[in-house]
N, C-alpha and C. Protein backbone atom coordinates (compact mmCIF):
# COMPACT_ATOMS: atom_id res chain seq x y z
N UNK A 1 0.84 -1.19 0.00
CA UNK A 1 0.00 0.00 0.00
C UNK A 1 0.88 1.25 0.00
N UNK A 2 0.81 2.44 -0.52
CA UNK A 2 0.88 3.41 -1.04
C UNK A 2 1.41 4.14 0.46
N UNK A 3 0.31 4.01 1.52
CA UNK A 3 0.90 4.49 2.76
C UNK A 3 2.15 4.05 3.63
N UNK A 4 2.62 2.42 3.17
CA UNK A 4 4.08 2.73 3.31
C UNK A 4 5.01 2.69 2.87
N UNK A 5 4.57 3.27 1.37
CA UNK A 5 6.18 2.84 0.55
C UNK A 5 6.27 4.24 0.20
N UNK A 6 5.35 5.33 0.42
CA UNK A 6 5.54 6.99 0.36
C UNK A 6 7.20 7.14 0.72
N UNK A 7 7.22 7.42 2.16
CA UNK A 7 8.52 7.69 2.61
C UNK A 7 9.39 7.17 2.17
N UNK A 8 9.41 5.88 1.93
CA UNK A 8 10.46 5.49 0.81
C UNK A 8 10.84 6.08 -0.30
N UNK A 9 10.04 6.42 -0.91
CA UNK A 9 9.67 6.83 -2.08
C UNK A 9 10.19 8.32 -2.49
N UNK A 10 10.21 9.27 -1.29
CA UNK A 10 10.44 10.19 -1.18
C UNK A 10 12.07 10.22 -0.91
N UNK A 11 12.54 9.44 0.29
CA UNK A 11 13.71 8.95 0.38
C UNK A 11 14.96 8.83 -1.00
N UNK A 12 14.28 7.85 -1.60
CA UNK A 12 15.21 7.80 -3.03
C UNK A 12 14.95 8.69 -3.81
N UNK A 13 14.08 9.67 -4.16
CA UNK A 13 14.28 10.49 -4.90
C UNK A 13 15.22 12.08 -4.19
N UNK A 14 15.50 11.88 -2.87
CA UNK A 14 15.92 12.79 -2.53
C UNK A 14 17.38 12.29 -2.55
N UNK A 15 17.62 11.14 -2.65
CA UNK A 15 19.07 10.91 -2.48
C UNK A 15 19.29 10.60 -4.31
N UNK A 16 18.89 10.47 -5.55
CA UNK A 16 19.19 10.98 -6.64
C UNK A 16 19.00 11.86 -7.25
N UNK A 17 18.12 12.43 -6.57
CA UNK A 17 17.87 13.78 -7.34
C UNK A 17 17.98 13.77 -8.87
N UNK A 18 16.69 13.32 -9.17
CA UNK A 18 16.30 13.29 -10.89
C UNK A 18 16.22 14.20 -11.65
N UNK A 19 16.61 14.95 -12.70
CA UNK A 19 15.91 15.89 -13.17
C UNK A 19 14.58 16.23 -13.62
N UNK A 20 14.07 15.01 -13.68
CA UNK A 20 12.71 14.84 -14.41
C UNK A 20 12.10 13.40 -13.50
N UNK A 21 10.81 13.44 -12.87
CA UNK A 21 10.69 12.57 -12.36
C UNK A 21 8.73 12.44 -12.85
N UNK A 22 9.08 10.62 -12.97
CA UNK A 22 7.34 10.70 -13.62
C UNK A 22 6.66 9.78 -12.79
N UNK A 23 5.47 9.73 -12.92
CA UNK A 23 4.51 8.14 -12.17
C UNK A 23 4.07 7.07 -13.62
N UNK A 24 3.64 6.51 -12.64
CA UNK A 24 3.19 5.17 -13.35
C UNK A 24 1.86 5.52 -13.02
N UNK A 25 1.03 5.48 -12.91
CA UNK A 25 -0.58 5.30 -12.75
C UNK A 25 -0.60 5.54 -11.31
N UNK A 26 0.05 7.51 -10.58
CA UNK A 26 -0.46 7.77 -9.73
C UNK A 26 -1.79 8.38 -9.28
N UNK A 27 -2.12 8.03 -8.88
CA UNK A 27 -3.40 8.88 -8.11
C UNK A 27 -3.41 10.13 -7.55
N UNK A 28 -4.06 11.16 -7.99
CA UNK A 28 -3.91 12.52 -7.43
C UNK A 28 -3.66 12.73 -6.06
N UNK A 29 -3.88 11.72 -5.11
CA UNK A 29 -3.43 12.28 -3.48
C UNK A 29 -2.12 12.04 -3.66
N UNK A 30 -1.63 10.68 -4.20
CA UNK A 30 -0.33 10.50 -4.35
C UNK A 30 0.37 11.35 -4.43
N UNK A 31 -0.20 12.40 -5.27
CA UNK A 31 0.82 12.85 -6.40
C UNK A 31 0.86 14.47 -5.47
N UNK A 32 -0.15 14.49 -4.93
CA UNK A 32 0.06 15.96 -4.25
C UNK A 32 0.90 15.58 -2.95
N UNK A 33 0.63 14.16 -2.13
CA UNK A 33 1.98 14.04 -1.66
C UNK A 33 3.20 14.35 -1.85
N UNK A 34 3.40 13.72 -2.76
CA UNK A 34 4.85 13.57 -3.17
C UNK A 34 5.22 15.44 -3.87
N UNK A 35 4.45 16.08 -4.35
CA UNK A 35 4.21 17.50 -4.24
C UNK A 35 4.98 18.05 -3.18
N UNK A 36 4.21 18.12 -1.92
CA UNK A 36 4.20 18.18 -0.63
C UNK A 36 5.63 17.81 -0.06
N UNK A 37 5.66 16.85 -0.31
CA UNK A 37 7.08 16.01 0.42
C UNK A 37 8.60 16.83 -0.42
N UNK A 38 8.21 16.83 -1.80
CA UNK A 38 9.17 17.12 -2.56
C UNK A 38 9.22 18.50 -3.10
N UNK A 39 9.74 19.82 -2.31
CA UNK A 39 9.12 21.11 -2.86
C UNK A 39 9.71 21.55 -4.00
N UNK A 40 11.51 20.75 -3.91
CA UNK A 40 12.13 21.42 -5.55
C UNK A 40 11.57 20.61 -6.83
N UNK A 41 10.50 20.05 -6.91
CA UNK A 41 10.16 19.71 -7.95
C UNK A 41 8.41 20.02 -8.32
N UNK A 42 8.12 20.57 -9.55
CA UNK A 42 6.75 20.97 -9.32
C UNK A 42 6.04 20.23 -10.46
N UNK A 43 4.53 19.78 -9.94
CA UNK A 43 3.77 19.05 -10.65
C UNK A 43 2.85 19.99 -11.96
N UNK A 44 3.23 18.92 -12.56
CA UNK A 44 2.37 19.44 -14.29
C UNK A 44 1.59 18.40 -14.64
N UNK A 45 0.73 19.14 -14.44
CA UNK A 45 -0.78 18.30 -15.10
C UNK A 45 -1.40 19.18 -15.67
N UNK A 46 -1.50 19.78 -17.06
CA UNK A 46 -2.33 20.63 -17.56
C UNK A 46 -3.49 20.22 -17.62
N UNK A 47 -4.78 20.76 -18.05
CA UNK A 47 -5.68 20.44 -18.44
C UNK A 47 -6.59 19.16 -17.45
N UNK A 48 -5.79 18.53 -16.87
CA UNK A 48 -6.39 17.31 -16.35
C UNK A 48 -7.69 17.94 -15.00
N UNK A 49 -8.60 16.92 -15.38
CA UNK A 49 -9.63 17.28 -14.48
C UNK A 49 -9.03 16.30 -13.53
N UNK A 50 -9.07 16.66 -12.11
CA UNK A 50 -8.57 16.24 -10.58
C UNK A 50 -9.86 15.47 -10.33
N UNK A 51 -9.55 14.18 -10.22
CA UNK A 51 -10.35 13.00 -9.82
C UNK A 51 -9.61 11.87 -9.34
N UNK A 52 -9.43 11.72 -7.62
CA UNK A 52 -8.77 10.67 -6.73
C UNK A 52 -9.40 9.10 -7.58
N UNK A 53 -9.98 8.75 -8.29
CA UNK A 53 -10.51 7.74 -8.64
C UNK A 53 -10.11 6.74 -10.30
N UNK A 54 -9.38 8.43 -10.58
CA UNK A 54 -8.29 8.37 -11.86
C UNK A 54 -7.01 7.97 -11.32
N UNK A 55 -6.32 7.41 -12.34
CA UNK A 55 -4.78 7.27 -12.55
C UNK A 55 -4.50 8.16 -13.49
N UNK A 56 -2.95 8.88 -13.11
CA UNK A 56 -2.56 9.73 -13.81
C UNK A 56 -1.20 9.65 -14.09
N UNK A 57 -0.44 9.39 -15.11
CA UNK A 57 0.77 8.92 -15.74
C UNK A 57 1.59 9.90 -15.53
């Protein structure tokens, strides 16, 4: 589950520091998490209508 592999998750991207970092079929809370968690990197989703019930690539 999603609730404990976050911190992980956050973990390795802070210790490679990607230039470009994408999801696989996250879910908008996910993704504003990892938002949240991660401030030097900012989320782009144009156009997309915000629905927790979607996956979003």
């Amino acid at each position: 589950a999603w609730i404990y592999r976050r911190d992980s998750v956050c973990r390795l991207v802070r210790r490679y520091a990607p230039a470009l970092l994408g999801t696989q079929e996250g879910r908008w809370t996910q993704l504003l998490y990892l938002a949240d968690q991660l401030p030097d990197y900012q989320l782009h989703a144009p156009n997309r209508i915000i629905d927790d019930t979607c996956q979003y690539p």
